[in-house]
PDB file of N, CA and C in Angstrom:
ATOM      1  N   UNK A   1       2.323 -58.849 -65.964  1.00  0.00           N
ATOM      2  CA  UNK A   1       2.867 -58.246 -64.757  1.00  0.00           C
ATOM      3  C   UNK A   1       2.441 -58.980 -63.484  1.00  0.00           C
ATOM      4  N   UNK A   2       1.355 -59.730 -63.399  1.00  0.00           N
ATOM      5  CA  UNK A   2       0.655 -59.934 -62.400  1.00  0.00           C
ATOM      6  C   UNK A   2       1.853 -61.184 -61.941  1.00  0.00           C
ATOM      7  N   UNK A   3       2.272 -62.198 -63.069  1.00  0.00           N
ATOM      8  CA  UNK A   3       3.157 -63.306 -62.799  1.00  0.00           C
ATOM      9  C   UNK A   3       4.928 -62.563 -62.061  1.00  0.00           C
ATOM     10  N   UNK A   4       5.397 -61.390 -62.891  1.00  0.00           N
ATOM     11  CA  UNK A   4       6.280 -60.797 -62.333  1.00  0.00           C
ATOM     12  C   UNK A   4       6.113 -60.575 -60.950  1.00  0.00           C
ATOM     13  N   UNK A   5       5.020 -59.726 -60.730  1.00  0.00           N
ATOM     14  CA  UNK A   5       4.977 -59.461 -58.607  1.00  0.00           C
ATOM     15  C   UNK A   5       4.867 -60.551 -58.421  1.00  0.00           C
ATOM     16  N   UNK A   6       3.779 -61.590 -58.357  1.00  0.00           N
ATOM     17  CA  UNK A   6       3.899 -62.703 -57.623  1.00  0.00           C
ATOM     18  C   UNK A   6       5.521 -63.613 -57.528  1.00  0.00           C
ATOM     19  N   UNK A   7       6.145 -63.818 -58.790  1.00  0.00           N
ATOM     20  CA  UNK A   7       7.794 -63.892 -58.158  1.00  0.00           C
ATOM     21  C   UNK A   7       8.265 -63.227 -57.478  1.00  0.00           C
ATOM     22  N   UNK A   8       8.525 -61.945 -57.663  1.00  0.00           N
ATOM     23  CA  UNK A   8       8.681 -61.111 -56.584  1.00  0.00           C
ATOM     24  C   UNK A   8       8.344 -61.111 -55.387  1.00  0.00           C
ATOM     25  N   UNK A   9       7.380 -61.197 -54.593  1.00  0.00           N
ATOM     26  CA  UNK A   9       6.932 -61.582 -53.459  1.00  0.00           C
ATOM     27  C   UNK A   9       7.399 -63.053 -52.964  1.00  0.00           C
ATOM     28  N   UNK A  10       7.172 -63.978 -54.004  1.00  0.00           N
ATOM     29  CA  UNK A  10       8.422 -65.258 -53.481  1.00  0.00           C
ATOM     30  C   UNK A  10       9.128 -64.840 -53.290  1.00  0.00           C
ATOM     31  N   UNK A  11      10.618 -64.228 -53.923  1.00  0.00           N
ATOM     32  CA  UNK A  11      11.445 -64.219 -53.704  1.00  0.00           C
ATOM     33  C   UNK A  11      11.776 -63.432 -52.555  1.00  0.00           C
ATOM     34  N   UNK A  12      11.053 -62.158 -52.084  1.00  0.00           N
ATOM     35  CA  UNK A  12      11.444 -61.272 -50.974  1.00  0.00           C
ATOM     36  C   UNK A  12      11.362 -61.993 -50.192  1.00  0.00           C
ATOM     37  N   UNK A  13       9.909 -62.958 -49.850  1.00  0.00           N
ATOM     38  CA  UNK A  13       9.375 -63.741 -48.912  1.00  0.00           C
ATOM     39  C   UNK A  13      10.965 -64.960 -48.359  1.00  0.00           C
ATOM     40  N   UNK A  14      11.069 -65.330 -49.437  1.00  0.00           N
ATOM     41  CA  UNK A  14      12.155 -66.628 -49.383  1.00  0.00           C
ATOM     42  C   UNK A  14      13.388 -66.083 -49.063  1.00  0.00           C
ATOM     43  N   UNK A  15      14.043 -65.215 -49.893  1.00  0.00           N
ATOM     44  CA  UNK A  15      14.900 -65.349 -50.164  1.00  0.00           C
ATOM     45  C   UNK A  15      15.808 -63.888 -48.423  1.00  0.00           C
ATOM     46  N   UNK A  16      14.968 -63.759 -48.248  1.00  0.00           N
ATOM     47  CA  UNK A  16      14.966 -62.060 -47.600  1.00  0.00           C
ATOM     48  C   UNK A  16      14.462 -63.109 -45.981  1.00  0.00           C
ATOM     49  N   UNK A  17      13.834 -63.709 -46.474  1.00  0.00           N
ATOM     50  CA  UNK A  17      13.309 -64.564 -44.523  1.00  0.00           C
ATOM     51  C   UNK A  17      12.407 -63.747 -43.626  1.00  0.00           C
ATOM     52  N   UNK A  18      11.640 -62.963 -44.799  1.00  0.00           N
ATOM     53  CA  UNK A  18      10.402 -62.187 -44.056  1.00  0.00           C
ATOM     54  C   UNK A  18       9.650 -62.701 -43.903  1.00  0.00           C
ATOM     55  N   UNK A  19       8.832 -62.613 -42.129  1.00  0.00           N
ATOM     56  CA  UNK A  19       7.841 -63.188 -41.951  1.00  0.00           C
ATOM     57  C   UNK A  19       6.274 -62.400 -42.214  1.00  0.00           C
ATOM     58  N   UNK A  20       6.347 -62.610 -43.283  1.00  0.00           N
ATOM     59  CA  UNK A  20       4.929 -61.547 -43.965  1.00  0.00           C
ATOM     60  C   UNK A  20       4.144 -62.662 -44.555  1.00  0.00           C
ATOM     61  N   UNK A  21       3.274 -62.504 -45.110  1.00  0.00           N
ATOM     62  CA  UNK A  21       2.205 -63.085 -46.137  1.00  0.00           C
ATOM     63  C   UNK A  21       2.784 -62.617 -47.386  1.00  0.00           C
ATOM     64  N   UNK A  22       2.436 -63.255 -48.354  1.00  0.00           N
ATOM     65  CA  UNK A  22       2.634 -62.611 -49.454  1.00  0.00           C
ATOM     66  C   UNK A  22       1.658 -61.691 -49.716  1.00  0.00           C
ATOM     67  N   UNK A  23       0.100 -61.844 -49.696  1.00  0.00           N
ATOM     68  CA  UNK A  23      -1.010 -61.059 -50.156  1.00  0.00           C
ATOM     69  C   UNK A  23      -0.875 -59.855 -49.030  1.00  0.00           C
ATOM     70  N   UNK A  24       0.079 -59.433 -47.882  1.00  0.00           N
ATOM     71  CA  UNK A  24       0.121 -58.437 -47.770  1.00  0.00           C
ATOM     72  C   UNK A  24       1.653 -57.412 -48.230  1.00  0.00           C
ATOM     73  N   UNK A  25       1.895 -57.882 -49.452  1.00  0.00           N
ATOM     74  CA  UNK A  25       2.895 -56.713 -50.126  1.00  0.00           C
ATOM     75  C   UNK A  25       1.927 -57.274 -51.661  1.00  0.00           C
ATOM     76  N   UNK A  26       2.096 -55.551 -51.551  1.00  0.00           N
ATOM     77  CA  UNK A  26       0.955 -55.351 -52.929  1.00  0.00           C
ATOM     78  C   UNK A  26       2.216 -54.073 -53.708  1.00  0.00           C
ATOM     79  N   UNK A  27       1.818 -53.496 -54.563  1.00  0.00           N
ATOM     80  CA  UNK A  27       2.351 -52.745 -55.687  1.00  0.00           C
ATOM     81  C   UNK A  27       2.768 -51.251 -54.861  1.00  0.00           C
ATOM     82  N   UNK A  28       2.554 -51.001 -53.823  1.00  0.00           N
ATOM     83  CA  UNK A  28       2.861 -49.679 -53.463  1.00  0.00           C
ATOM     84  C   UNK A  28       3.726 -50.527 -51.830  1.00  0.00           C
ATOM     85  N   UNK A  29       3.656 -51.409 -51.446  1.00  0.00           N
ATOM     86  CA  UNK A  29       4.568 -51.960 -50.344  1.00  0.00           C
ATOM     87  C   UNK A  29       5.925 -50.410 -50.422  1.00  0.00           C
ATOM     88  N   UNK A  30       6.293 -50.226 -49.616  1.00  0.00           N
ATOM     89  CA  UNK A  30       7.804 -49.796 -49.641  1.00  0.00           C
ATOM     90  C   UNK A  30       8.969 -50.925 -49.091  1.00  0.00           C
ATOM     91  N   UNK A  31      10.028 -50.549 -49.191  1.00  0.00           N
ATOM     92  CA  UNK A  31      11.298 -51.268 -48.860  1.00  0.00           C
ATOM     93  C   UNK A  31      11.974 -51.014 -47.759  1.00  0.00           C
ATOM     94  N   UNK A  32      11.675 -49.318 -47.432  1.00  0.00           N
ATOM     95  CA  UNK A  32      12.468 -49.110 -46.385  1.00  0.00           C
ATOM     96  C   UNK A  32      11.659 -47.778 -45.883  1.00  0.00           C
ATOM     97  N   UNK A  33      11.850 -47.460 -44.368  1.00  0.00           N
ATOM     98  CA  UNK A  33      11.209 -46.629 -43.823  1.00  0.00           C
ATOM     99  C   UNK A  33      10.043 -47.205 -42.771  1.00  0.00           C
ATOM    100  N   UNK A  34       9.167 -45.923 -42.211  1.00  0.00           N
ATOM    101  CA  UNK A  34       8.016 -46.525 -41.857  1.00  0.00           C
ATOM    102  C   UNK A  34       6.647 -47.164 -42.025  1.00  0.00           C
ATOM    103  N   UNK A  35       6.077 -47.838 -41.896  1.00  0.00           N
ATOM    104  CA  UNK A  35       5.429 -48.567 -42.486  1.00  0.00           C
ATOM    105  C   UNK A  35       5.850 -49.602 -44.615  1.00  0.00           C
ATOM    106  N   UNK A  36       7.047 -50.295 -43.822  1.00  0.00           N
ATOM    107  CA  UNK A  36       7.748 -50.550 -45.092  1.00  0.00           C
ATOM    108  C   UNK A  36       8.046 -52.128 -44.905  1.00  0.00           C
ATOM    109  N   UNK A  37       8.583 -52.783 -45.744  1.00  0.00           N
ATOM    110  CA  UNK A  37       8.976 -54.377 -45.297  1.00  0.00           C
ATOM    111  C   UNK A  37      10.511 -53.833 -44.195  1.00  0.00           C
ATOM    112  N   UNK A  38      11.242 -52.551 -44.125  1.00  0.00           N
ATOM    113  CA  UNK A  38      12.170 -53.233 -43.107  1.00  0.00           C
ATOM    114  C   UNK A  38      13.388 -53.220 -43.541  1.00  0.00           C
ATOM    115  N   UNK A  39      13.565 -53.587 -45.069  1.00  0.00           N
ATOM    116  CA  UNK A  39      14.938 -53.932 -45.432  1.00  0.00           C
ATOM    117  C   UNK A  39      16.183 -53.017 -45.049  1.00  0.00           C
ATOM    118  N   UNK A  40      16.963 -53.681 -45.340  1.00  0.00           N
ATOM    119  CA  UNK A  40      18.644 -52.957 -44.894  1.00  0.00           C
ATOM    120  C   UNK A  40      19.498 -53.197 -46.104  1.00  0.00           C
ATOM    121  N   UNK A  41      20.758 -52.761 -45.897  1.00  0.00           N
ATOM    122  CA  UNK A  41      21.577 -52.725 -47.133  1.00  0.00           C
ATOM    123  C   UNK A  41      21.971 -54.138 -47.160  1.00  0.00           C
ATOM    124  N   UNK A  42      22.162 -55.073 -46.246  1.00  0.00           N
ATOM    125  CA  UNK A  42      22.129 -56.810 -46.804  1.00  0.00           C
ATOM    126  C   UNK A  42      21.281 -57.327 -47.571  1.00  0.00           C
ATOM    127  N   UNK A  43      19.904 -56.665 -46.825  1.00  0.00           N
ATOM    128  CA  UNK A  43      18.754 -57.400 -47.929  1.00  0.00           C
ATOM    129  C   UNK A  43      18.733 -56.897 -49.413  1.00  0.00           C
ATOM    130  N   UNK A  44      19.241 -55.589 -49.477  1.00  0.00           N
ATOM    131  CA  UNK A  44      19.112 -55.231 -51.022  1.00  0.00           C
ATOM    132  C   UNK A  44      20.124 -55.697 -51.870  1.00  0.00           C
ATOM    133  N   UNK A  45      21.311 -56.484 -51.601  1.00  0.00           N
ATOM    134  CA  UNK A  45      22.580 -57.238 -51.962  1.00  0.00           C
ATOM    135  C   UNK A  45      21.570 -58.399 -52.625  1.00  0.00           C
ATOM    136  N   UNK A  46      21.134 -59.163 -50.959  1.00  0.00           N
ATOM    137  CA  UNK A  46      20.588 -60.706 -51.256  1.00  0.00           C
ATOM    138  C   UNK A  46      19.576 -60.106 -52.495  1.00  0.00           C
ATOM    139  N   UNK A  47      18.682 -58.685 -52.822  1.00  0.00           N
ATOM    140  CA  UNK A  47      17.788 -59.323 -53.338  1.00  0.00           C
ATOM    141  C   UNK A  47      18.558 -58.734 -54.826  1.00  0.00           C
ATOM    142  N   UNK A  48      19.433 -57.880 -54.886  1.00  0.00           N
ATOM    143  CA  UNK A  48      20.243 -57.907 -56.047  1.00  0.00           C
ATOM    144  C   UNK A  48      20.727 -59.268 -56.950  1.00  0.00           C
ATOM    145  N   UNK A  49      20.900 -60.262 -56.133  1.00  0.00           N
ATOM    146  CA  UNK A  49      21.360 -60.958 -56.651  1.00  0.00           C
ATOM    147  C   UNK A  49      20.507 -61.916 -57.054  1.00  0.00           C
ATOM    148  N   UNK A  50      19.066 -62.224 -56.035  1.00  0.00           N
ATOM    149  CA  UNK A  50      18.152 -63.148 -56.567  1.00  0.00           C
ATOM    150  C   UNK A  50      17.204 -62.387 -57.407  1.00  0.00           C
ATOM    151  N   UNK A  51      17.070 -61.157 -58.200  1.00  0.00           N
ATOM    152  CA  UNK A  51      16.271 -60.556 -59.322  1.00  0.00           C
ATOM    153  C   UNK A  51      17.590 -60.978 -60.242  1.00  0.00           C
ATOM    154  N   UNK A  52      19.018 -61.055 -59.906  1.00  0.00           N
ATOM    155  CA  UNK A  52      19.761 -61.462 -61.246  1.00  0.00           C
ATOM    156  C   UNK A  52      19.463 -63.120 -61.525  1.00  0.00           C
ATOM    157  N   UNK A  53      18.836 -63.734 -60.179  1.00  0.00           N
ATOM    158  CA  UNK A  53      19.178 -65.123 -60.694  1.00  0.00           C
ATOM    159  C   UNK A  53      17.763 -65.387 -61.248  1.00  0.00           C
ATOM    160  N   UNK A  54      16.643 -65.040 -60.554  1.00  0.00           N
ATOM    161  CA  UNK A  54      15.275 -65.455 -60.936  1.00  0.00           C
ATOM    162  C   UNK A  54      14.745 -64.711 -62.384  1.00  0.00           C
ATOM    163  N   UNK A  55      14.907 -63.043 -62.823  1.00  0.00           N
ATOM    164  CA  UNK A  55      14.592 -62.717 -63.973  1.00  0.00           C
ATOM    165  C   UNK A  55      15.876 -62.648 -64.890  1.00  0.00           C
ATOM    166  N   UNK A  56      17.136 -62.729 -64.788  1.00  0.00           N
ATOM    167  CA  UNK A  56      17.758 -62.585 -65.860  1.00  0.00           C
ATOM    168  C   UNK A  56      18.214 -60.802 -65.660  1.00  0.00           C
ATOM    169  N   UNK A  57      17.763 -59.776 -64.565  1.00  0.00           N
ATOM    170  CA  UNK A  57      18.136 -59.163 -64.851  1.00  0.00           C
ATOM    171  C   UNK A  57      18.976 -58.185 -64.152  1.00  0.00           C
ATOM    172  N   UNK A  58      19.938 -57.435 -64.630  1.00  0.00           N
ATOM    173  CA  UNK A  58      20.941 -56.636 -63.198  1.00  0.00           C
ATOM    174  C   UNK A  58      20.351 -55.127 -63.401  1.00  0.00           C
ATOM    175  N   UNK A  59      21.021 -55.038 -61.812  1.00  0.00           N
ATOM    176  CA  UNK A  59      21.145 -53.854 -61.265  1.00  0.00           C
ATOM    177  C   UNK A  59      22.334 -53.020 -61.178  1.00  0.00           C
ATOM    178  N   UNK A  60      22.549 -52.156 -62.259  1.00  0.00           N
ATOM    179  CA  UNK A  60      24.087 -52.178 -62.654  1.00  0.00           C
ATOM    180  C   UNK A  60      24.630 -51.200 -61.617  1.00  0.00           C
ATOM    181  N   UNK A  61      24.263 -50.462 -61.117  1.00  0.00           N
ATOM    182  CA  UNK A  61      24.765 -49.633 -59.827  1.00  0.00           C
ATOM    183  C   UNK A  61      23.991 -48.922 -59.219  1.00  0.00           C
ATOM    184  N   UNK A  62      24.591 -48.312 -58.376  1.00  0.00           N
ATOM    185  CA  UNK A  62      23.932 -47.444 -56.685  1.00  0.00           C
ATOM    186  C   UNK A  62      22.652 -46.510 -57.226  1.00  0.00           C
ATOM    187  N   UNK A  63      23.001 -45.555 -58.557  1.00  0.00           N
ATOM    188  CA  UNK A  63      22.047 -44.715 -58.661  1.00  0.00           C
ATOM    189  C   UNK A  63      20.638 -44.853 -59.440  1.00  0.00           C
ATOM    190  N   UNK A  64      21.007 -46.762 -60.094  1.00  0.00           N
ATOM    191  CA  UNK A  64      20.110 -47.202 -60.536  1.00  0.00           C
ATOM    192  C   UNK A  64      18.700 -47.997 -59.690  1.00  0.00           C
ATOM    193  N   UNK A  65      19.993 -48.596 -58.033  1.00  0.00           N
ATOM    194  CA  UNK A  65      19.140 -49.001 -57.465  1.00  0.00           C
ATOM    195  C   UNK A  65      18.713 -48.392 -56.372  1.00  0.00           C
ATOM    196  N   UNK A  66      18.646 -46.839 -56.557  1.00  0.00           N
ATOM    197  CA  UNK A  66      17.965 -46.033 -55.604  1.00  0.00           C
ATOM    198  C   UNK A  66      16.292 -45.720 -56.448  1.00  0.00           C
ATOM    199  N   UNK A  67      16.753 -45.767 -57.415  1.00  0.00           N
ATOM    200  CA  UNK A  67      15.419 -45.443 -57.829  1.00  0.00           C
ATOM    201  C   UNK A  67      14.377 -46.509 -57.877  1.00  0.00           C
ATOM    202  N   UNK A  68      15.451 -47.806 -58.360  1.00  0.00           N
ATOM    203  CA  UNK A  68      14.403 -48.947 -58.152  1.00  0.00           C
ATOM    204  C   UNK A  68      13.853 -49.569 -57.164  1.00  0.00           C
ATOM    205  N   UNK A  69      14.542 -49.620 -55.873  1.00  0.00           N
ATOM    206  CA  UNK A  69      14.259 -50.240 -54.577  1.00  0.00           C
ATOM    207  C   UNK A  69      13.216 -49.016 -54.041  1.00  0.00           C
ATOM    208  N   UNK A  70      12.787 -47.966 -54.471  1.00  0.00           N
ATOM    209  CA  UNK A  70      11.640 -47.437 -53.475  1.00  0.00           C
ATOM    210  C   UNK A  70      10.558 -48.254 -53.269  1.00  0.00           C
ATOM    211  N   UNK A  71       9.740 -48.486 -53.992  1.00  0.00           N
ATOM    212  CA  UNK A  71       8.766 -49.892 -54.016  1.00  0.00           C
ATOM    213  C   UNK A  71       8.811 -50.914 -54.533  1.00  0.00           C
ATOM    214  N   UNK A  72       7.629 -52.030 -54.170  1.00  0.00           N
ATOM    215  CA  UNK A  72       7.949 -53.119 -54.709  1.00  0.00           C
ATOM    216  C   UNK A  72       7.608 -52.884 -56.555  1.00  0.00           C
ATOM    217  N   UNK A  73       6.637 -52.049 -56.305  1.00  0.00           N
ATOM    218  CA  UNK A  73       5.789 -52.036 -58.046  1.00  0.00           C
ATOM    219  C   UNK A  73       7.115 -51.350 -59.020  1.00  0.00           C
ATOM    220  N   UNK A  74       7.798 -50.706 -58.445  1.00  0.00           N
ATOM    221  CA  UNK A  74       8.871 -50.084 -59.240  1.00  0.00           C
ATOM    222  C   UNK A  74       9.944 -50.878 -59.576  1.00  0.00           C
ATOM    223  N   UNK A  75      10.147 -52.042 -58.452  1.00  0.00           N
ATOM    224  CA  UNK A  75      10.545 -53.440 -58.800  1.00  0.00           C
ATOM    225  C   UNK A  75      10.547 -54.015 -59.964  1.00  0.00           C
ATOM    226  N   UNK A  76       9.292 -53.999 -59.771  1.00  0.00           N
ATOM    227  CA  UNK A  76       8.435 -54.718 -60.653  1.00  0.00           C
ATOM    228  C   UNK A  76       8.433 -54.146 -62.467  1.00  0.00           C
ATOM    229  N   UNK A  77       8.367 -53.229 -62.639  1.00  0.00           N
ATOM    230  CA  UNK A  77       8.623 -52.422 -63.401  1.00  0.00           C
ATOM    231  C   UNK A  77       9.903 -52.070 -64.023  1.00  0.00           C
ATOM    232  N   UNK A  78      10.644 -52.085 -63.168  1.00  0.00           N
ATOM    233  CA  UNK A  78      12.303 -52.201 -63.717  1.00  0.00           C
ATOM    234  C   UNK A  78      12.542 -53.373 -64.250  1.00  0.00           C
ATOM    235  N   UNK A  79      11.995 -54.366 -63.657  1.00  0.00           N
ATOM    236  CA  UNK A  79      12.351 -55.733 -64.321  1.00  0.00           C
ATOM    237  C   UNK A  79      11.427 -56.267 -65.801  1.00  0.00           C
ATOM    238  N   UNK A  80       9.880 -55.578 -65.738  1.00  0.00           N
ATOM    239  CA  UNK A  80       9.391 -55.630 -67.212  1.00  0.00           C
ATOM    240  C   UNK A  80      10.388 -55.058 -68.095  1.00  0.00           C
ATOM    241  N   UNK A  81      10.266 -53.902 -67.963  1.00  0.00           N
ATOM    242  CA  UNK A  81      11.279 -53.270 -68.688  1.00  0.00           C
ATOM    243  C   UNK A  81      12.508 -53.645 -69.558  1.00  0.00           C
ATOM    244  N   UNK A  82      13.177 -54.428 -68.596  1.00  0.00           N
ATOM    245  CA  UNK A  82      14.694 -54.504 -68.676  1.00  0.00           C
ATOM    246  C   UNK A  82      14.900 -56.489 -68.960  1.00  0.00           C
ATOM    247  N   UNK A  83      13.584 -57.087 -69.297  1.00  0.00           N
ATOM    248  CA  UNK A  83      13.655 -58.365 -69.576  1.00  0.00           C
ATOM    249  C   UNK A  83      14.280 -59.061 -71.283  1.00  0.00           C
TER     250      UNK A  83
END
């Protein structure tokens, strides 16, 4: 798991154009709200598509990726899962 977040954090970092650190999004980070990275419904497209290109795996619709986009660790977790 530890190799999964750390892609993950590349990819938000890269692919999303957040100016964060990586070592500050850890397993409970949120996505959206206060005290959260920020994201919007573009960024969850871009990052739909770079968890399909970097793990191999999709997000097959809206009610799947409400549950998964609350945190990053749940991220993270959907994608062990579903590898």
């Amino acid at each position: 798991m530890p190799d999964t977040l750390q892609k993950l954090k590349d990819l938000l970092i890269t692919r999303l154009k957040l100016k964060i650190s990586p070592d500050k999004i850890t397993h409970d980070t949120t996505l959206f709200g206060k005290d959260s990275l920020g994201l919007d419904s573009i960024d969850v497209l871009e990052l739909v598509v770079g968890i399909r290109k970097e793990f191999g795996v999709e997000i097959p619709d809206r009610q799947v990726a409400e549950k998964v986009f609350t945190s990053v660790g749940a991220i993270v977790g959907y994608i062990e899962e579903n590898r």
